[in-house]
PDB file of N, CA and C in Angstrom:
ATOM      1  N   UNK A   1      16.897  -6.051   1.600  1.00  0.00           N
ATOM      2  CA  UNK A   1      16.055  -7.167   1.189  1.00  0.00           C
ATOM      3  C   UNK A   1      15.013  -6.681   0.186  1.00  0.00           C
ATOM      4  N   UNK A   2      14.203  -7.456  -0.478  1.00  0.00           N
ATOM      5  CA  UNK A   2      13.491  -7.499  -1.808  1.00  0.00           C
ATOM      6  C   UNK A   2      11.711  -7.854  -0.927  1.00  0.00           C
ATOM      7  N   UNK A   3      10.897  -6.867  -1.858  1.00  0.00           N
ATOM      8  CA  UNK A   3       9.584  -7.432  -0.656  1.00  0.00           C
ATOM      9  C   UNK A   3       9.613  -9.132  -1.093  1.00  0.00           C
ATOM     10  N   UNK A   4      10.176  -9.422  -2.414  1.00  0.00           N
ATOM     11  CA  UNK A   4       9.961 -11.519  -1.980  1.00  0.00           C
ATOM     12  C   UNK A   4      10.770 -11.689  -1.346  1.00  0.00           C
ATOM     13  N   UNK A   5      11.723 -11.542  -0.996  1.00  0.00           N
ATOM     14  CA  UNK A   5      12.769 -11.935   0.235  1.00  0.00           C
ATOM     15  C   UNK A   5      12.259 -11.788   1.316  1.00  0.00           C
ATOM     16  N   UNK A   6      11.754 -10.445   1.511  1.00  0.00           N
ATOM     17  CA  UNK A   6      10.514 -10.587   2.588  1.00  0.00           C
ATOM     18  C   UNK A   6       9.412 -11.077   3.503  1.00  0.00           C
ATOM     19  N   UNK A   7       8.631 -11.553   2.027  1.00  0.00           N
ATOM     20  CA  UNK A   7       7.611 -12.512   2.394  1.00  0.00           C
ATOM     21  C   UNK A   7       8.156 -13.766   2.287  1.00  0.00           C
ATOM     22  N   UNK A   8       9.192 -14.173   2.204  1.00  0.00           N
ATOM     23  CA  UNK A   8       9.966 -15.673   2.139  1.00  0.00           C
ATOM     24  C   UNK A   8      10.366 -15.768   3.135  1.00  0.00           C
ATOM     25  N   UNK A   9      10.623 -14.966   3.897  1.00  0.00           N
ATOM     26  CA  UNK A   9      11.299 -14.931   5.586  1.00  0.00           C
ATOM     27  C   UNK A   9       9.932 -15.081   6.154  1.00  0.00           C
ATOM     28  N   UNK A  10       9.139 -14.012   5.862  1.00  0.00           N
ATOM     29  CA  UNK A  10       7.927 -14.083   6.491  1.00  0.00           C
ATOM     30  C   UNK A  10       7.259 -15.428   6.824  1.00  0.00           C
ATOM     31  N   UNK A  11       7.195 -16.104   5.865  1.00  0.00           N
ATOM     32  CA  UNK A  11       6.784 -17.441   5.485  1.00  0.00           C
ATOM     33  C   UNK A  11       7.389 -18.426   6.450  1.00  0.00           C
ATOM     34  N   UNK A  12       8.923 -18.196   6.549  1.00  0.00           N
ATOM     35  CA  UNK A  12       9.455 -19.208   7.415  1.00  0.00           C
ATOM     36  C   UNK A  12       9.619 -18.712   8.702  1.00  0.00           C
ATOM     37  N   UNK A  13       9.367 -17.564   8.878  1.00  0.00           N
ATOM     38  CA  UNK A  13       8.880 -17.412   9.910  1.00  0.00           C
ATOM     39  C   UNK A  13       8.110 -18.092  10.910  1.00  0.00           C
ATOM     40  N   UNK A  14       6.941 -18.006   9.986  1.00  0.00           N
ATOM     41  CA  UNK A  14       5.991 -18.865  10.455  1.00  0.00           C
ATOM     42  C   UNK A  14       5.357 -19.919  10.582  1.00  0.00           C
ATOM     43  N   UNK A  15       6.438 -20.385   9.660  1.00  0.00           N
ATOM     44  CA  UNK A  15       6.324 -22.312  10.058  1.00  0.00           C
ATOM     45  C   UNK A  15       7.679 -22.133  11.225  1.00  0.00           C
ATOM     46  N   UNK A  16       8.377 -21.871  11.297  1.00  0.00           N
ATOM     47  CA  UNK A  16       9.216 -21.926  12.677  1.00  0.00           C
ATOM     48  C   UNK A  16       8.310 -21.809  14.089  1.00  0.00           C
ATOM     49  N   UNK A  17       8.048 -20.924  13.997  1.00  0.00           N
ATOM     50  CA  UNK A  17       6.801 -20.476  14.781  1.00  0.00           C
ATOM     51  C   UNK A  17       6.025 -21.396  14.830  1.00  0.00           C
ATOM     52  N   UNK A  18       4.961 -22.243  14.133  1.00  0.00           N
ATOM     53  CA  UNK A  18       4.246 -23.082  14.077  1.00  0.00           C
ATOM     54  C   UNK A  18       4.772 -24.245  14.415  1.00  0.00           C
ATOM     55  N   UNK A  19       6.319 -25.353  14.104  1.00  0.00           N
ATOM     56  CA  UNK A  19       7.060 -25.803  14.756  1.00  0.00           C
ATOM     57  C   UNK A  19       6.423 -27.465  14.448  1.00  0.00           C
ATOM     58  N   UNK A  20       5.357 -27.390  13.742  1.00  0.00           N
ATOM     59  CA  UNK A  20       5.028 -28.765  13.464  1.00  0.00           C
ATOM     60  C   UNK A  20       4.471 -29.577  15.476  1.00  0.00           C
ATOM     61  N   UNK A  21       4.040 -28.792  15.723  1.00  0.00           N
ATOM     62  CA  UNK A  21       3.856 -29.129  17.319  1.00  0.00           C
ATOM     63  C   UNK A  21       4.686 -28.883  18.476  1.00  0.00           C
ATOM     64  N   UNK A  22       5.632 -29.100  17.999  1.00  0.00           N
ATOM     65  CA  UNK A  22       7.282 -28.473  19.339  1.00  0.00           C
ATOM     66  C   UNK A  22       7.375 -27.262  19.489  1.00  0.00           C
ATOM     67  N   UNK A  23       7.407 -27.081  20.414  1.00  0.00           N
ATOM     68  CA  UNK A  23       7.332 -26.085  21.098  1.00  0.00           C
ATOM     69  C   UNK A  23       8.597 -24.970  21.147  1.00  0.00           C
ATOM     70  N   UNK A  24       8.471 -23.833  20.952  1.00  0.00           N
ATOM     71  CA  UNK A  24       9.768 -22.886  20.410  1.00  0.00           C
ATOM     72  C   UNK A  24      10.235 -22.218  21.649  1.00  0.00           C
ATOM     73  N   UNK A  25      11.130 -22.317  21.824  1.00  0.00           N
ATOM     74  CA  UNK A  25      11.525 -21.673  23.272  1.00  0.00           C
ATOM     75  C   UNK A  25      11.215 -20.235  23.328  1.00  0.00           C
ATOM     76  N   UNK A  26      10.693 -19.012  24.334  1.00  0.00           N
ATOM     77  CA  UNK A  26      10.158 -17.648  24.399  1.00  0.00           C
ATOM     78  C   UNK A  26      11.514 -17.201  23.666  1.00  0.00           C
ATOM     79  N   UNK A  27      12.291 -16.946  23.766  1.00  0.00           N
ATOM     80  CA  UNK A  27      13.580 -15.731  23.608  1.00  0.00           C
ATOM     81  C   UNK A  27      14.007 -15.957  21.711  1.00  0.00           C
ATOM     82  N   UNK A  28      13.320 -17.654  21.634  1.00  0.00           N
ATOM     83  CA  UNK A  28      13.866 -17.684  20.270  1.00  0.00           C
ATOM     84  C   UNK A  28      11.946 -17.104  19.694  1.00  0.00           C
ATOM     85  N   UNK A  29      11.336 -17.554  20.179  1.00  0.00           N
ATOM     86  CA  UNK A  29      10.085 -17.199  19.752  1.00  0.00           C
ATOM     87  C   UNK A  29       9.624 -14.922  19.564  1.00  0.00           C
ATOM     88  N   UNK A  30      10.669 -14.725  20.346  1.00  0.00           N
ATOM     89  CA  UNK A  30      10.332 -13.429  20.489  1.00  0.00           C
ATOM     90  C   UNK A  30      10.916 -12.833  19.424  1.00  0.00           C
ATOM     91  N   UNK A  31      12.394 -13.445  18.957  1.00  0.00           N
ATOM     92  CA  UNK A  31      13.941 -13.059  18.089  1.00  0.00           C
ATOM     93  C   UNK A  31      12.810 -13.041  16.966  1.00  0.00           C
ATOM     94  N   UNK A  32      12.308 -14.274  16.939  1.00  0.00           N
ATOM     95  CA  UNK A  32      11.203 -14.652  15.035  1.00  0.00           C
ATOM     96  C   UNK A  32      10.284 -13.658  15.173  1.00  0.00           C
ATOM     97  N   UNK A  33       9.624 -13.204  16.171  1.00  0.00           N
ATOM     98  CA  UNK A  33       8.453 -12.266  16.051  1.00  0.00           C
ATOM     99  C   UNK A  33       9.019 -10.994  15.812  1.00  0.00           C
ATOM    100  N   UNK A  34      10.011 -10.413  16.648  1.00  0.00           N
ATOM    101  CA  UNK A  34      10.689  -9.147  15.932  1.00  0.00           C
ATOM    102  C   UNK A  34      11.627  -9.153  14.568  1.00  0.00           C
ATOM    103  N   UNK A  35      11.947  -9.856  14.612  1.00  0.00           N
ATOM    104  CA  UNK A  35      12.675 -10.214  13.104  1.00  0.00           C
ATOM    105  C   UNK A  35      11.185  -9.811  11.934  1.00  0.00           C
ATOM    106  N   UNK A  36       9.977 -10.633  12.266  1.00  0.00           N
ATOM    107  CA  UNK A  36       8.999 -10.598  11.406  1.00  0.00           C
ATOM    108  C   UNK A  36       8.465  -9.346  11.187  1.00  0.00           C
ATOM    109  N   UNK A  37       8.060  -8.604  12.461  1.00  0.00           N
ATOM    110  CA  UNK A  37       7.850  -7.218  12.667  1.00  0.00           C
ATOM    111  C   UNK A  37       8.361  -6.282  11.076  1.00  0.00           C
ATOM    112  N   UNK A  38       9.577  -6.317  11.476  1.00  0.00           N
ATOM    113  CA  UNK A  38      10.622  -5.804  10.809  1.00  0.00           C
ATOM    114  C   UNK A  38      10.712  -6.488   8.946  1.00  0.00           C
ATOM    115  N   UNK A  39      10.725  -7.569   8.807  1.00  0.00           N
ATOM    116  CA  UNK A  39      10.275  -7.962   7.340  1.00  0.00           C
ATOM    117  C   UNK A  39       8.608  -7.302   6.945  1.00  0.00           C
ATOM    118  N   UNK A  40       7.834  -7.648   8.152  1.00  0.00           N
ATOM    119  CA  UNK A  40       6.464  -7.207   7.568  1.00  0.00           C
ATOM    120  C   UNK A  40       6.416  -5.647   7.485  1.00  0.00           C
ATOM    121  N   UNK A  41       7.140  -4.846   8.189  1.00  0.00           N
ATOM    122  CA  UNK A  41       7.482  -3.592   7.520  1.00  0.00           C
ATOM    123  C   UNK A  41       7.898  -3.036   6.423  1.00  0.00           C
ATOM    124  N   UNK A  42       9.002  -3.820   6.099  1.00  0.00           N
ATOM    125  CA  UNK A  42       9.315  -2.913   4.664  1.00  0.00           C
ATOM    126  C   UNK A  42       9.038  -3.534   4.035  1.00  0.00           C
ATOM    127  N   UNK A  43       8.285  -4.694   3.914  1.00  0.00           N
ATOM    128  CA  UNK A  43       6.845  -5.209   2.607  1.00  0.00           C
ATOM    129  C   UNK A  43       6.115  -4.237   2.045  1.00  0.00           C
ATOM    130  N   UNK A  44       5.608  -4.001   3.542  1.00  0.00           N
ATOM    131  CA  UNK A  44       4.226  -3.157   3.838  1.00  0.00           C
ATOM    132  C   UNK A  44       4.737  -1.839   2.529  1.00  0.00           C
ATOM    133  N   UNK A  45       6.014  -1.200   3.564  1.00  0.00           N
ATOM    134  CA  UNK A  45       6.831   0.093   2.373  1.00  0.00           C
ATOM    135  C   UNK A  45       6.824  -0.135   1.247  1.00  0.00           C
ATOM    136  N   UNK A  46       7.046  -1.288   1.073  1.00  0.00           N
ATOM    137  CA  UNK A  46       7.612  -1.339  -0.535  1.00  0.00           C
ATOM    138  C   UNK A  46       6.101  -1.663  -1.305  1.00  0.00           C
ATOM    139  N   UNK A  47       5.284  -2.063  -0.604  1.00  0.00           N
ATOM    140  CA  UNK A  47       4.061  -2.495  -1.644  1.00  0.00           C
ATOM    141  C   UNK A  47       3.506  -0.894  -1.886  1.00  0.00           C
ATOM    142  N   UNK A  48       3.353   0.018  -0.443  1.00  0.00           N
ATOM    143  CA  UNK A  48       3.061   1.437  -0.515  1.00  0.00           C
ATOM    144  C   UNK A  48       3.895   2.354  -1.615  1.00  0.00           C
ATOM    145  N   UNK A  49       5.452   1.918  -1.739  1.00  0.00           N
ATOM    146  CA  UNK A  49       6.079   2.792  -2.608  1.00  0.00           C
ATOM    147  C   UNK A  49       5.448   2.272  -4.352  1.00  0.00           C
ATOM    148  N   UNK A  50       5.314   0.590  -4.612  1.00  0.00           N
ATOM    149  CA  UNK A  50       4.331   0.339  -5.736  1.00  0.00           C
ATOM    150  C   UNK A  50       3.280   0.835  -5.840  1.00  0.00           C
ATOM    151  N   UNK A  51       1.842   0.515  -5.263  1.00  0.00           N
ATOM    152  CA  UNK A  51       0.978   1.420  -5.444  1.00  0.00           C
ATOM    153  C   UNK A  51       1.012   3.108  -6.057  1.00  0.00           C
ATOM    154  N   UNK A  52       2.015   3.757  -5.617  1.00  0.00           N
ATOM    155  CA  UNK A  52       1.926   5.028  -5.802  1.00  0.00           C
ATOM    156  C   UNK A  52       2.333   5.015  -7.646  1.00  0.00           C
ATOM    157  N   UNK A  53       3.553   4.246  -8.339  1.00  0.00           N
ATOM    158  CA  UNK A  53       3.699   4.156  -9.308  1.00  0.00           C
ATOM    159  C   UNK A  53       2.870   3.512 -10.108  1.00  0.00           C
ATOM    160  N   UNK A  54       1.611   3.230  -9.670  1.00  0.00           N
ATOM    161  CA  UNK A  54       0.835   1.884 -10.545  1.00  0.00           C
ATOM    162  C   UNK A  54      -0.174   3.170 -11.527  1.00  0.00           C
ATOM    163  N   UNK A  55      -0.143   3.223 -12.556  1.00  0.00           N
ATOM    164  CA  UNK A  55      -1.189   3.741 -13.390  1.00  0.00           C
ATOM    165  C   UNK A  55      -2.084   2.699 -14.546  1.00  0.00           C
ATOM    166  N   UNK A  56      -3.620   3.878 -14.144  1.00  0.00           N
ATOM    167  CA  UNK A  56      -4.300   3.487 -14.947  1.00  0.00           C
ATOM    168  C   UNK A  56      -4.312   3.877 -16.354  1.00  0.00           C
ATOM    169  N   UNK A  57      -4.400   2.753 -17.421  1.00  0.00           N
ATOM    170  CA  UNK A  57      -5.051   3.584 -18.665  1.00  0.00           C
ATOM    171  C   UNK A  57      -6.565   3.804 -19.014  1.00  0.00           C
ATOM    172  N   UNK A  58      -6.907   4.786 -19.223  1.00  0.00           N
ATOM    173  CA  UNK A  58      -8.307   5.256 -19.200  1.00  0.00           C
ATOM    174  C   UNK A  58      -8.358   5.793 -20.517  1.00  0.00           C
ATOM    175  N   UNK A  59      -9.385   5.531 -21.068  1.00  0.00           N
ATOM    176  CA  UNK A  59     -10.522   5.810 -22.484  1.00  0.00           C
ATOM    177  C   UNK A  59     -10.573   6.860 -22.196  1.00  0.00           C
ATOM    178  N   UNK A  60     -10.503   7.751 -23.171  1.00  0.00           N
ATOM    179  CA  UNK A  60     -11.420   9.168 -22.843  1.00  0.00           C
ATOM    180  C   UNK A  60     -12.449   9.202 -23.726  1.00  0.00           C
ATOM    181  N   UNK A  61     -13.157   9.977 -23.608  1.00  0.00           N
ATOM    182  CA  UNK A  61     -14.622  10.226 -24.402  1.00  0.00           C
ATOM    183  C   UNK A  61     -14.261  10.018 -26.031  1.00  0.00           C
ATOM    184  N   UNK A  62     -13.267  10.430 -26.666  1.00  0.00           N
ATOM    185  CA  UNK A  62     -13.048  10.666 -27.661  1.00  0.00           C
ATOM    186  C   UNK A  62     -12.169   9.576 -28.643  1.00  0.00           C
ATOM    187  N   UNK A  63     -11.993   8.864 -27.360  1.00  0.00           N
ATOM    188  CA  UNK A  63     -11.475   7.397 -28.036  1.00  0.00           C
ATOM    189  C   UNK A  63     -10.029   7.198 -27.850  1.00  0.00           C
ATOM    190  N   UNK A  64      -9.124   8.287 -27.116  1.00  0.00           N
ATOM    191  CA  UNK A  64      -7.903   8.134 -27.020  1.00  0.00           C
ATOM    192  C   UNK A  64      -7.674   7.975 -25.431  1.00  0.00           C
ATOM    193  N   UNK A  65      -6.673   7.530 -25.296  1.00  0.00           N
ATOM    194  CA  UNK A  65      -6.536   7.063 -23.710  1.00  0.00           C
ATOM    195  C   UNK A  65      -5.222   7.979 -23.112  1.00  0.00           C
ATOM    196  N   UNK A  66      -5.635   7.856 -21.758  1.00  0.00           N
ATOM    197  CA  UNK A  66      -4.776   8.490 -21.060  1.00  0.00           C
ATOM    198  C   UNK A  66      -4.457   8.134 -19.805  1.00  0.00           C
ATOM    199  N   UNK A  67      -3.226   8.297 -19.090  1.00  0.00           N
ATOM    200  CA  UNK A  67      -2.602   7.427 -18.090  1.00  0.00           C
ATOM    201  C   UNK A  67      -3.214   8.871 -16.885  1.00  0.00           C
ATOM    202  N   UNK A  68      -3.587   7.903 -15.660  1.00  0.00           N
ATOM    203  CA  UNK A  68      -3.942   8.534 -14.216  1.00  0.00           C
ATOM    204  C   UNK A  68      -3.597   7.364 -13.495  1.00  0.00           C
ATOM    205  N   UNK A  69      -3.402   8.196 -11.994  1.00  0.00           N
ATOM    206  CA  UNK A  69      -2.843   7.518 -11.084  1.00  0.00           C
ATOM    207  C   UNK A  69      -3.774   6.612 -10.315  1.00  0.00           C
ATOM    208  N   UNK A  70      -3.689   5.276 -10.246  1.00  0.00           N
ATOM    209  CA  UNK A  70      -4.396   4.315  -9.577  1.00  0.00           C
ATOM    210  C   UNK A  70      -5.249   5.102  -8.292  1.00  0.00           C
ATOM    211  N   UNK A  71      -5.898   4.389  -8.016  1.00  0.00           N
ATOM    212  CA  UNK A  71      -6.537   4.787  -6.476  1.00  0.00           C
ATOM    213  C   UNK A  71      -7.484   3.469  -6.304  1.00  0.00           C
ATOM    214  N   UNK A  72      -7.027   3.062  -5.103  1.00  0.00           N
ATOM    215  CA  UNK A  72      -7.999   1.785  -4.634  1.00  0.00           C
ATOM    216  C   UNK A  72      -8.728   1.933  -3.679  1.00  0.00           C
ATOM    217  N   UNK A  73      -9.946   2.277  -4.255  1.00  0.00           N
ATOM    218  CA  UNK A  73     -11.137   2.753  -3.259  1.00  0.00           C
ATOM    219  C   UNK A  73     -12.343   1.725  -2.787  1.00  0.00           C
TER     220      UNK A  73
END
C-alpha cells in the first residue's frame, strides 16, 4: 500500500467505526482497529523514510547555496 492508500483506509476506518450512530459489533470493531493499527504503521514508516530524504537549501555567507539535511526541531 501507498501512505494515501493508507490514510484512505485510515479514514474509512473511521467513519465505519463512527457508524453514523449504529453500533459496530466488538469482533468487527476490533478487525477495523487492528487493520488501522497496521495502516497507521506504515504511514507513520513511510512519512519517517520521507523526512530523512527532505533537504534544505541554505544561503551561505557568500551568496551561493547549499543542500543539508532537514531537521525538525
Amino acid at each position: 500500500m501507498t501512505f494515501e492508500s493508507d490514510v484512505a483506509r485510515l479514514e474509512a476506518i473511521a467513519a465505519e467505526l463512527d457508524g453514523s450512530g449504529q453500533g459496530v459489533p466488538l469482533d468487527r470493531a476490533l478487525e477495523l482497529f487492528e487493520e488501522g493499527v497496521a495502516c497507521l504503521r506504515r504511514a507513520s514508516a513511510e512519512l519517517t523514510r520521507a523526512e530523512s530524504r527532505v533537504t534544505q537549501l541554505v544561503e551561505q555567507i557568500d551568496g551561493t547555496f547549499s543542500l543539508k539535511p532537514f531537521r525538525n526541531e
